[in-house]
C-alpha atoms as a PDB file:
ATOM      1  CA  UNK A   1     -14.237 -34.682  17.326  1.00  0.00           C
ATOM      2  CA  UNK A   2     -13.098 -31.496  15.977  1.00  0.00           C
ATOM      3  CA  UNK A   3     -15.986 -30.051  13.547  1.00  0.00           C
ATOM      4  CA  UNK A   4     -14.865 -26.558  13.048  1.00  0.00           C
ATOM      5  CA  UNK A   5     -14.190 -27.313   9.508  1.00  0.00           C
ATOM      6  CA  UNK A   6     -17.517 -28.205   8.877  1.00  0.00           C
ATOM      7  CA  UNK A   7     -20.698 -26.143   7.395  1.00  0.00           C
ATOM      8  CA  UNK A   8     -23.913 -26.166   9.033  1.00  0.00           C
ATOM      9  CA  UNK A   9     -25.799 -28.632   6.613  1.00  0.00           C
ATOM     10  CA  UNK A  10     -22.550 -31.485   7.294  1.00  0.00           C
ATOM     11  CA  UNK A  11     -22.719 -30.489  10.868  1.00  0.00           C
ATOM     12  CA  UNK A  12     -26.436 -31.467  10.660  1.00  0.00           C
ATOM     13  CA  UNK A  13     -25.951 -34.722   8.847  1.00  0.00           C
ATOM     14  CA  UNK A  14     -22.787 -35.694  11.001  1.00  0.00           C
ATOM     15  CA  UNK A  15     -25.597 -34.919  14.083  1.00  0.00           C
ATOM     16  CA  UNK A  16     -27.986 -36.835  12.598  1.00  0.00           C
ATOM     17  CA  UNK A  17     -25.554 -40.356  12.038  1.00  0.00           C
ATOM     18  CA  UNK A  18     -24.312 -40.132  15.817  1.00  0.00           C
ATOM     19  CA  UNK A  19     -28.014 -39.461  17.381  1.00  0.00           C
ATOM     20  CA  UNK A  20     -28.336 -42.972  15.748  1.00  0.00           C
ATOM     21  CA  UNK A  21     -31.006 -41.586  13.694  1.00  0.00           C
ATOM     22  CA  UNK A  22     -30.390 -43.686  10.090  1.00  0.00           C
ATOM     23  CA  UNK A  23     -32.497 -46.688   9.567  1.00  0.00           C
ATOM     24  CA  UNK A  24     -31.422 -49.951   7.481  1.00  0.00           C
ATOM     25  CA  UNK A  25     -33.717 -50.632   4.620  1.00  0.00           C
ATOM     26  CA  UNK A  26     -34.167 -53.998   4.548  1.00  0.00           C
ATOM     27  CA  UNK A  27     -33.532 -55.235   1.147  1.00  0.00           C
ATOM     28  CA  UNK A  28     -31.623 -52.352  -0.390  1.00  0.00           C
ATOM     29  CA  UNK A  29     -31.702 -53.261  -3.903  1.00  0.00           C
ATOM     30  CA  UNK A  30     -35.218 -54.006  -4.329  1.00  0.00           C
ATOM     31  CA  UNK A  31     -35.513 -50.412  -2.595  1.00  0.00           C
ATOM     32  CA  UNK A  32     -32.997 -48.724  -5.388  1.00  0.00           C
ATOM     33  CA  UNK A  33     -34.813 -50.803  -7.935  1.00  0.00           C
ATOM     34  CA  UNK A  34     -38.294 -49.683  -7.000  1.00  0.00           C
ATOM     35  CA  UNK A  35     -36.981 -46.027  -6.784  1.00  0.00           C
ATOM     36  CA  UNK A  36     -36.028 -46.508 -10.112  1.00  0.00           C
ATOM     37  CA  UNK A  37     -38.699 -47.792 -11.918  1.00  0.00           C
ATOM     38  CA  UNK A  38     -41.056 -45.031 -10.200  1.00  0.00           C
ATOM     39  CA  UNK A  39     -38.692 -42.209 -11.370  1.00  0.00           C
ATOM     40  CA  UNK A  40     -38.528 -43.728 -15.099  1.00  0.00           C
ATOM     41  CA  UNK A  41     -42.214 -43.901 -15.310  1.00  0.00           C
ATOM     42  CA  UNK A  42     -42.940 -39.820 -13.980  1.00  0.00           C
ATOM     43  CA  UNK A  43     -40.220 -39.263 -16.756  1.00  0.00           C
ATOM     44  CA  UNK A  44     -41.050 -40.942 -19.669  1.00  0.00           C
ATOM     45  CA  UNK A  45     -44.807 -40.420 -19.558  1.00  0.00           C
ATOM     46  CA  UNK A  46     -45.555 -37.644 -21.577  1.00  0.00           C
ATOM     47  CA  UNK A  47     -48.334 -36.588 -24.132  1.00  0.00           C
ATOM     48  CA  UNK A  48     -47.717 -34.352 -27.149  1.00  0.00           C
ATOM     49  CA  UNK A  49     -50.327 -31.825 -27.426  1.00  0.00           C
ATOM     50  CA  UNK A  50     -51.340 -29.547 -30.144  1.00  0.00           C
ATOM     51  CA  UNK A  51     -53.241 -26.434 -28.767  1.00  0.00           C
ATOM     52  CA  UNK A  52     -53.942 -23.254 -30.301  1.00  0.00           C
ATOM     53  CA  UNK A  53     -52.958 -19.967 -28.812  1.00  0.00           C
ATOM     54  CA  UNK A  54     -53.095 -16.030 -29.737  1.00  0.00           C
ATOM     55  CA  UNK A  55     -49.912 -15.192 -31.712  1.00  0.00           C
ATOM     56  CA  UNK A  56     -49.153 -12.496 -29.100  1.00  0.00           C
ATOM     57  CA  UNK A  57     -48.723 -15.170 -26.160  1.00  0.00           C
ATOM     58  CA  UNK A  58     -46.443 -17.168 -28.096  1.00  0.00           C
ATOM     59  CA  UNK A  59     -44.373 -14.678 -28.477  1.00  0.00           C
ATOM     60  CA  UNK A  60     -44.134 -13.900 -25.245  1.00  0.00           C
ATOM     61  CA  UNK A  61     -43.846 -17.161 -23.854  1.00  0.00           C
ATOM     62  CA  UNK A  62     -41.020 -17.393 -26.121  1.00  0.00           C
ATOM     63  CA  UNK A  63     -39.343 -13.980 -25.083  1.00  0.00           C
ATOM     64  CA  UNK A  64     -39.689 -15.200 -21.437  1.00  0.00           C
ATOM     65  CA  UNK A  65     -38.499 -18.795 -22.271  1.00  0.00           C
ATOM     66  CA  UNK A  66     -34.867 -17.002 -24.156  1.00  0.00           C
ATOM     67  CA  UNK A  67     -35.374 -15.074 -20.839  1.00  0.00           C
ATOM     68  CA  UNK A  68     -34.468 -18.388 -19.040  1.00  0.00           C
ATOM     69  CA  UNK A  69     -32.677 -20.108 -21.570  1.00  0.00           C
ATOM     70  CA  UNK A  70     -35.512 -22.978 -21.515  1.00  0.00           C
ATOM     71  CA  UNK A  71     -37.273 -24.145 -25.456  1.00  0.00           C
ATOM     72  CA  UNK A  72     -41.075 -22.428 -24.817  1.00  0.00           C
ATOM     73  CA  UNK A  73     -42.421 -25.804 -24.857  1.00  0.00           C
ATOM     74  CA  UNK A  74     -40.873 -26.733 -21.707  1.00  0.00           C
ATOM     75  CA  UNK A  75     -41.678 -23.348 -20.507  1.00  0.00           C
ATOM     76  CA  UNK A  76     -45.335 -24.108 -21.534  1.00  0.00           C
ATOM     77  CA  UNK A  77     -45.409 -27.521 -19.967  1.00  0.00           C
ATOM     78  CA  UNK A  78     -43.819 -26.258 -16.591  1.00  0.00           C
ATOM     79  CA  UNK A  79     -46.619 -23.735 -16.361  1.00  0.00           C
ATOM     80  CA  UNK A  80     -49.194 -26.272 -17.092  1.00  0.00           C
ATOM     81  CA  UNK A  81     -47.243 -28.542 -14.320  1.00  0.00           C
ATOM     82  CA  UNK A  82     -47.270 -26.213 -11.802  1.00  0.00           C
ATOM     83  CA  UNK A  83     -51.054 -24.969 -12.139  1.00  0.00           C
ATOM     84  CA  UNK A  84     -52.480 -28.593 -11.768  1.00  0.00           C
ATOM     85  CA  UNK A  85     -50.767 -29.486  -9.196  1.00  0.00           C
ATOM     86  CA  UNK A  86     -52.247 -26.378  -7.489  1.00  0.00           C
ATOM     87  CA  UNK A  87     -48.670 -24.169  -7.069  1.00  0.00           C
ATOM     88  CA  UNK A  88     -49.243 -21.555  -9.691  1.00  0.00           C
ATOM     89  CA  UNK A  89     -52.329 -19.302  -9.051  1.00  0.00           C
ATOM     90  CA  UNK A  90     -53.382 -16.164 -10.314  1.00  0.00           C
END
């Protein structure tokens, strides 16, 4: 087979099928259905919050939010995200 028109990630994945590496799930719908119901729950379960920062860190959490053409609240919540699940330190 000629794969000199391939990238490195296809040439990985086209590895990967003929090492006979894929497994069958058995019941593949009940798999897509659970996936689904597991990524509609993470989604759809959030909390408003009403906390009360200095004016001078809104605005900079807004300035850095235009920064990255985000709203600040996701900004905010993304921040909060990231520091309880232990990847933003310091």
């Amino acid at each position: 087979m000629n794969t000199t028109n391939y990238d490195p990630e296809e040439l990985e994945i086209l590895e990967y099928i003929e090492n006979g590496s894929p497994q069958c799930v058995p019941d593949i719908a009940e798999e897509i259905q659970r996936m689904r119901l597991s990524i509609a729950e993470k989604i759809t379960k959030r909390k408003p919050v009403n906390l009360r920062i200095l004016e001078s860190d809104l605005a900079k959490l807004k300035s850095q939010a235009l920064q990255q053409g985000i709203p600040y609240q996701t900004l905010i919540g993304s921040i909060l995200h990231r520091y309880v699940n232990g990847d933003l330190t310091k």
